[in-house]
Protein backbone atom coordinates (compact mmCIF):
# COMPACT_ATOMS: atom_id res chain seq x y z
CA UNK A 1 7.36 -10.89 -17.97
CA UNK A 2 9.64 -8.12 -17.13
CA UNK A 3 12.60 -9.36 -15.02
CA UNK A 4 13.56 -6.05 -13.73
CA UNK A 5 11.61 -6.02 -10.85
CA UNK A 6 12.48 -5.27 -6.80
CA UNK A 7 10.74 -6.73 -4.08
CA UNK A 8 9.57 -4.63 -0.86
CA UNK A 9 7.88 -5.30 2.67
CA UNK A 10 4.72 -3.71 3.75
CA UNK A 11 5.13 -3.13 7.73
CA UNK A 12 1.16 -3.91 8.97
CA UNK A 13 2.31 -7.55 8.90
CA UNK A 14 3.70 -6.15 12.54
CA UNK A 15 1.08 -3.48 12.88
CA UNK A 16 -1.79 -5.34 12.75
CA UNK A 17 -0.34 -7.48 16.08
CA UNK A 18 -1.66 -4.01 18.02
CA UNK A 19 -0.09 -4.34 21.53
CA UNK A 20 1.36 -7.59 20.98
CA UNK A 21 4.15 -6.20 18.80
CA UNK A 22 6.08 -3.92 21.08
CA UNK A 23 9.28 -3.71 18.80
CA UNK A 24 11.04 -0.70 17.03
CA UNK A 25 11.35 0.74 13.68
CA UNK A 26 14.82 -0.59 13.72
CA UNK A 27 13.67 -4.11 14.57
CA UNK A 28 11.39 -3.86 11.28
CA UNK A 29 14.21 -2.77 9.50
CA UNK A 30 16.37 -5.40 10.74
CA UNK A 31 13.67 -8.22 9.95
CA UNK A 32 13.13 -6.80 6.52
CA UNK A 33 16.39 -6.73 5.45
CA UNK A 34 17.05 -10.14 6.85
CA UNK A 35 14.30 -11.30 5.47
CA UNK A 36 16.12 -10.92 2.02
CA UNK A 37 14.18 -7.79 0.61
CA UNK A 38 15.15 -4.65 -0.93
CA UNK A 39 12.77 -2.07 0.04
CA UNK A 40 10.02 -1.10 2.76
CA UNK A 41 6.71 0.51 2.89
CA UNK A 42 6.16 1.85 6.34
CA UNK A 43 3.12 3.57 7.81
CA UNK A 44 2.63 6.71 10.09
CA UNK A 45 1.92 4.32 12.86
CA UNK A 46 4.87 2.67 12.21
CA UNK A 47 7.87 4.73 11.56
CA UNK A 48 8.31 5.51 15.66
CA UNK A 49 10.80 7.81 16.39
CA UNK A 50 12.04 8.33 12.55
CA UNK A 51 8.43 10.47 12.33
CA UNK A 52 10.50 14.02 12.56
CA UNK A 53 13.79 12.46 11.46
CA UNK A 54 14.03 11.79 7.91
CA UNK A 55 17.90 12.44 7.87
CA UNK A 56 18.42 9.47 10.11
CA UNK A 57 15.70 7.13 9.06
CA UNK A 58 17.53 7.45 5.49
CA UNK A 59 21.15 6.57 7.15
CA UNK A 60 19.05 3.29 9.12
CA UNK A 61 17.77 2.10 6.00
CA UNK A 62 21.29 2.57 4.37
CA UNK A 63 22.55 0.56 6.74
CA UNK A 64 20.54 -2.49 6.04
CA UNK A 65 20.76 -2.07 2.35
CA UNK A 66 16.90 -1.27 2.40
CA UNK A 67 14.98 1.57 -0.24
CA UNK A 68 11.94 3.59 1.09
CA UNK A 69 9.23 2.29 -1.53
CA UNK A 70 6.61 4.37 -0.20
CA UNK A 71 5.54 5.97 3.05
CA UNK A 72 1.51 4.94 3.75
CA UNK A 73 -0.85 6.43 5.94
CA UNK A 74 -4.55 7.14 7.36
CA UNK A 75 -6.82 8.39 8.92
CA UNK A 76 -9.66 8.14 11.73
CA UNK A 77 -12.27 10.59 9.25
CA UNK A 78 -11.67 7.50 6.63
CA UNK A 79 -11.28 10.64 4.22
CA UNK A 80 -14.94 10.72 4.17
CA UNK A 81 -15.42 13.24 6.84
CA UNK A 82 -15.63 17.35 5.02
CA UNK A 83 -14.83 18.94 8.18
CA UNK A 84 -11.62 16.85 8.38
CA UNK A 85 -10.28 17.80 4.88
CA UNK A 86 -7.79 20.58 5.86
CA UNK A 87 -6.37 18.70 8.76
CA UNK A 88 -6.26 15.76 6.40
CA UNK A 89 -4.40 17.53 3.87
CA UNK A 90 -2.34 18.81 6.38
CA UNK A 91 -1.12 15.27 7.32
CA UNK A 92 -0.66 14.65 3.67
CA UNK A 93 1.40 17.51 3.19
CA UNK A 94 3.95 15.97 6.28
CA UNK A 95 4.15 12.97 5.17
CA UNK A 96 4.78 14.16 1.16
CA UNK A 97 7.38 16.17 2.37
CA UNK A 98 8.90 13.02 4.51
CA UNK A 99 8.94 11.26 1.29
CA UNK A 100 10.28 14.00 -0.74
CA UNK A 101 13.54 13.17 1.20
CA UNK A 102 13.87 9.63 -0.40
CA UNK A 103 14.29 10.06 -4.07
CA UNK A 104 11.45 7.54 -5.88
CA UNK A 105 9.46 7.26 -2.71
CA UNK A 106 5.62 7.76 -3.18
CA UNK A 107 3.15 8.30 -0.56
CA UNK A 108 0.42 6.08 -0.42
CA UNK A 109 -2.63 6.76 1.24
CA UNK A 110 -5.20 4.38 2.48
CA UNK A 111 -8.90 3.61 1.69
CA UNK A 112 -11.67 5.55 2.11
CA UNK A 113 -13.54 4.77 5.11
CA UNK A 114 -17.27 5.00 5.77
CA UNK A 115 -17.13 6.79 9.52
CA UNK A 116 -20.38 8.31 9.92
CA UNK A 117 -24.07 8.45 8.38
CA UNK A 118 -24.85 9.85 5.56
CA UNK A 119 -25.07 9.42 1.60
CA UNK A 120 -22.63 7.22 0.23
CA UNK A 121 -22.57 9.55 -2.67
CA UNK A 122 -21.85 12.31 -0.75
CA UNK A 123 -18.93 9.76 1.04
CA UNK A 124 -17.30 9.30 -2.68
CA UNK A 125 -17.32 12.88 -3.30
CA UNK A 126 -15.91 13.91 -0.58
CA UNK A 127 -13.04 11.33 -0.75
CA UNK A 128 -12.40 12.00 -4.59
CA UNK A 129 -11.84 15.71 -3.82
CA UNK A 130 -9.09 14.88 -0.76
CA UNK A 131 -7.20 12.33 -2.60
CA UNK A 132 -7.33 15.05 -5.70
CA UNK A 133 -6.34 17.55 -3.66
CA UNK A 134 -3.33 15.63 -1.97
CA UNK A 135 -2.23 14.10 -5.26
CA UNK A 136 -2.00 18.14 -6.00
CA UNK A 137 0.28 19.09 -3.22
CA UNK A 138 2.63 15.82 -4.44
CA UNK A 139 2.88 16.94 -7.90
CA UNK A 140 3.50 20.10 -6.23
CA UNK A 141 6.61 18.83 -4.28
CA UNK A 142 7.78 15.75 -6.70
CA UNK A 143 6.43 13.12 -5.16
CA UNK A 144 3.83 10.69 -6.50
CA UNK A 145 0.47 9.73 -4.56
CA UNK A 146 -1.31 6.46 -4.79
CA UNK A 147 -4.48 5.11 -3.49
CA UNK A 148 -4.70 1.76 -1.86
CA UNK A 149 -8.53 0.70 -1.68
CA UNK A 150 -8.62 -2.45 1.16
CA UNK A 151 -11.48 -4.43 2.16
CA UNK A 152 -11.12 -3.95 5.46
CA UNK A 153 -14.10 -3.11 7.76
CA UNK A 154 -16.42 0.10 6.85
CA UNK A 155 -14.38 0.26 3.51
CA UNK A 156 -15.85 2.71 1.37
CA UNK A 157 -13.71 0.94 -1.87
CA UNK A 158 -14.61 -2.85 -1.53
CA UNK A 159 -15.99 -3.92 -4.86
CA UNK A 160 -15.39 -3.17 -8.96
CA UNK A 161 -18.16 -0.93 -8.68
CA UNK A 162 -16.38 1.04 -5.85
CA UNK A 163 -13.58 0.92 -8.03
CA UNK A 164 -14.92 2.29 -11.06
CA UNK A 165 -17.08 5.05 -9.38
CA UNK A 166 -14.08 6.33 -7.64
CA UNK A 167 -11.54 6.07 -10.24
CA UNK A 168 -14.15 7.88 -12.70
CA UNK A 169 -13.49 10.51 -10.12
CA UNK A 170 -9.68 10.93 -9.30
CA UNK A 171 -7.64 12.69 -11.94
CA UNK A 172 -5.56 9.95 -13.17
CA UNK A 173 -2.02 12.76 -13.50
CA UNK A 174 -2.67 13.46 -9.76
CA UNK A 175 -3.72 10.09 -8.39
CA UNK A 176 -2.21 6.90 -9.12
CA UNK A 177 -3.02 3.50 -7.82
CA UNK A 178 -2.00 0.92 -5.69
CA UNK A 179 -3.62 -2.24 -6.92
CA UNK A 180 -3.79 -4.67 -3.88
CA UNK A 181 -4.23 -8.52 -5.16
CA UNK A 182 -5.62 -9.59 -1.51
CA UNK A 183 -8.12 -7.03 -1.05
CA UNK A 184 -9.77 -7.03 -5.05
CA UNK A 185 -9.80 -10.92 -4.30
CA UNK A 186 -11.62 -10.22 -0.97
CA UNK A 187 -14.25 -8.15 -3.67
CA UNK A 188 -15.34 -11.39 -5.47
CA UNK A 189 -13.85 -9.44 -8.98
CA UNK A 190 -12.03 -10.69 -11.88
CA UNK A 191 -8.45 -8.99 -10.66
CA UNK A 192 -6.77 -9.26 -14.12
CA UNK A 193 -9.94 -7.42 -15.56
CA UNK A 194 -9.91 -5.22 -12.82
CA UNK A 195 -5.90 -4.67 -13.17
CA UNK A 196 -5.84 -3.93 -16.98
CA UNK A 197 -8.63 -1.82 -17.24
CA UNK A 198 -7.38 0.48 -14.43
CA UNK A 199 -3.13 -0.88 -15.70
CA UNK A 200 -2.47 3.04 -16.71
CA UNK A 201 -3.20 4.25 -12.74
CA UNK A 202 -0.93 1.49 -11.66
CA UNK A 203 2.51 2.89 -9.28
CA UNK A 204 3.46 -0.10 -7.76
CA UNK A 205 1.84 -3.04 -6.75
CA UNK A 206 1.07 -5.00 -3.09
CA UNK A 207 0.89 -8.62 -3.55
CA UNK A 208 -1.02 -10.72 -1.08
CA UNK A 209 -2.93 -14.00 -1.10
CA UNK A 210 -6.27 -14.99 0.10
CA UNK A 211 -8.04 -18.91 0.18
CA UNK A 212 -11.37 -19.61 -1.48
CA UNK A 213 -12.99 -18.30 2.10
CA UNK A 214 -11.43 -15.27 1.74
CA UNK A 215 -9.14 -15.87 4.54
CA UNK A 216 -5.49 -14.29 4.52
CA UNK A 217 -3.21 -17.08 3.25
CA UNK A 218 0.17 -17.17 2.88
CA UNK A 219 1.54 -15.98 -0.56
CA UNK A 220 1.18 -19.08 -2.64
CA UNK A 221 -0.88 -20.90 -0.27
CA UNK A 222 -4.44 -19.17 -1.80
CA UNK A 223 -6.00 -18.30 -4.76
CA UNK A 224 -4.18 -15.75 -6.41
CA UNK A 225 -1.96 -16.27 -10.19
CA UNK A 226 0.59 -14.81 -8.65
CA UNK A 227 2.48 -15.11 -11.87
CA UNK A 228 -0.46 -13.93 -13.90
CA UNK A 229 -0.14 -10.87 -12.00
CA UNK A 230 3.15 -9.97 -12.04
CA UNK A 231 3.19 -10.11 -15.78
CA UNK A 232 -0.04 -7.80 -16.00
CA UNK A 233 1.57 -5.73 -13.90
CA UNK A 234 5.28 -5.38 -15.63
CA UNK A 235 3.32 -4.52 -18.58
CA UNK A 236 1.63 -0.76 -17.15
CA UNK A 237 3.35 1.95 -17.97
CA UNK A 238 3.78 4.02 -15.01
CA UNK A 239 5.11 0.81 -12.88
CA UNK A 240 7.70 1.35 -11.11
CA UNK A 241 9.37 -1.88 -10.46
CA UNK A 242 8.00 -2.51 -7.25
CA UNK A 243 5.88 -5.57 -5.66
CA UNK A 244 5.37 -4.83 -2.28
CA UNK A 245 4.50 -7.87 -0.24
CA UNK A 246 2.11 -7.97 2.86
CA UNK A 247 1.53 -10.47 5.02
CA UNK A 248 -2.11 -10.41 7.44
CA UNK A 249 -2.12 -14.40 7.89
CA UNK A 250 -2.53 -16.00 11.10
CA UNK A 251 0.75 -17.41 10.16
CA UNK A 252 2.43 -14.12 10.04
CA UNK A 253 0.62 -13.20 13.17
CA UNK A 254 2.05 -15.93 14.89
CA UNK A 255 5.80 -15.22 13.86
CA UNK A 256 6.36 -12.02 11.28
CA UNK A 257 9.97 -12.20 10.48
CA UNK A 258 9.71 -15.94 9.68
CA UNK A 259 6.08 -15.54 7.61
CA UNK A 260 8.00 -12.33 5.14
CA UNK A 261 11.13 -14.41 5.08
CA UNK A 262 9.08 -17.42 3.79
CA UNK A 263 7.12 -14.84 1.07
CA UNK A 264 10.13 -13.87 -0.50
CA UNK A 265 11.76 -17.31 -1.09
CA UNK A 266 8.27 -18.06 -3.08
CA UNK A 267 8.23 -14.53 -4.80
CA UNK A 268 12.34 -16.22 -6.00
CA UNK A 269 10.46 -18.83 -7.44
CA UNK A 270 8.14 -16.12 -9.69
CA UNK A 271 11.41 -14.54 -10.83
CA UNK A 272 11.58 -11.64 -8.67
C-alpha cells in the first residue's frame, strides 16, 4: 500500500442536516481543519459567500492549512433532462473555472438522476453526452472532471450494470471517476471487482461505510475493507493521492465536527 496518501472532508456530512445546519463556509472550514484533515471537497450548495470569490476562499483555506480537493456539484434536471444541457454546461463551465483557481482541484459532478418519464436508455444517453461534454470544457481549461454515481433516491447509476453501461459510454481522457465505497456497497456489488475493472477511470476516491442493512455507519463501524480499498486504490494510475471521507450517519447527523474528527483518527489507524 502506497503511504503517500492525503486525507480530505466531503462537506454533505453538514449539507445533508438541510435547515438544521445554519453555519458558514468558514465554520466548515474551521471544523475540517480541526478535525485533523488536509483537504476539502465542497459543493455549490455549500461554498456560501466564497461562490464569486475564489481569491478569498483560497486565502480562508490557507489559513486553516486546508487544500481544495475538488469542487462538487448538481443539478435539479439529474443531467437527464436534454433541454437542460446548455444551462447545465453552463454551470459546469463556472464551477471549472472556480476550480481552475486551485492548482490540482478537480470538479466533480454528481449522479445522474432519473427526473422525469421516459426511456431509461434515452436517460443514459443523454447523461453520457453532458458529462462528455463537460469533461471537454475541463480539458479545455486544465482541470480534471470526475463522476460520482450515488445511490441516492431516483439514481440513474445504482448498480454494476449502471456502472458498466455508463462507463461504456464516457470517454475515459475526458471523464474520470470518483469511486464511492458507500454507495457501490449500497448496489449489492463486489466493490474490489467493481474498483479494478473501472481502477484506470479512478481520480480520487470517497470513502464511506455502510452496515449489512445498508444503513450509513460510521467509517469502521460497517462492512467495508477499508484497508482492502485503499490498497486497490493506491495502485490506479491516475490517483491522485486523495481519500475523501464522507460522513451521512445518524451519528454525524447528530454532531458533524465530532463524527469527521472520529473518521480520521480510524483512517490514522489504515496509515493515512
Amino acid at each position: 500500500m502506497t503511504r503517500d496518501l492525503k486525507v480530505g472532508c466531503q462537506t454533505f456530512t453538514w449539507e445533508m442536516l438541510g435547515d438544521a445546519w445554519a453555519g458558514t463556509p468558514d465554520d466548515l472550514l474551521s471544523a475540517i481543519s480541526t478535525g485533523g484533515y488536509s483537504g476539502i471537497e465542497i459543493t455549490d450548495t455549500m461554498i456560501g459567500h466564497y461562490a464569486a470569490k475564489p481569491g478569498e476562499f483560497a486565502r480562508a483555506l490557507r489559513d486553516m492549512g486546508l487544500q481544495l480537493v475538488s469542487f462538487a456539484f448538481g443539478s435539479k434536471s439529474g443531467f437527464t433532462v436534454a433541454d437542460a444541457m446548455e444551462k447545465d454546461l453552463a454551470t459546469a463551465q463556472r464551477w471549472i473555472d472556480y476550480a481552475a483557481q486551485f492548482p490540482g482541484a478537480l470538479v466533480s459532478i454528481g449522479s445522474a438522476t432519473i427526473v422525469s418519464e421516459g426511456a431509461r436508455d434515452d436517460k443514459f444517453a443523454i447523461a453520457a453526452e453532458f458529462y462528455n461534454r463537460a469533461g471537454a470544457l475541463g480539458k479545455a481549461s486544465g482541470v480534471g472532471v470526475a463522476v460520482h454515481p450515488s445511490s441516492h433516491h431516483n439514481t440513474l447509476l445504482f448498480n454494476r450494470a449502471d456502472y458498466d453501461r455508463i462507463f461504456a459510454l464516457l470517454d475515459p481522457t475526458l471523464v474520470g471517476w470518483v469511486p464511492d465505497t458507500g454507495h457501490i456497497l449500497r448496489g449489492h456489488d463486489d466493490i474490489l471487482d467493481t474498483m479494478r475493472t473501472y481502477r484506470d477511470r479512478i481520480r480520487y476516491l470517497h470513502l464511506k461505510d455502510v452496515d449489512a442493512q445498508d444503513r450509513w455507519a460510521m467509517l469502521g463501524k460497517g462492512v467495508l475493507d477499508t484497508p482492502a480499498v485503499i490498497d486497490l486504490v493506491s495502485q490506479a494510475p491516475r490517483f491522485n493521492g486523495w481519500l475523501v471521507l464522507e460522513e451521512e450517519s445518524e451519528t454525524a447527523a447528530a454532531d458533524p465536527a465530532a463524527a469527521i474528527k472520529a473518521n480520521r483518527e480510524t483512517m490514522r489507524s489504515c496509515g493515512a
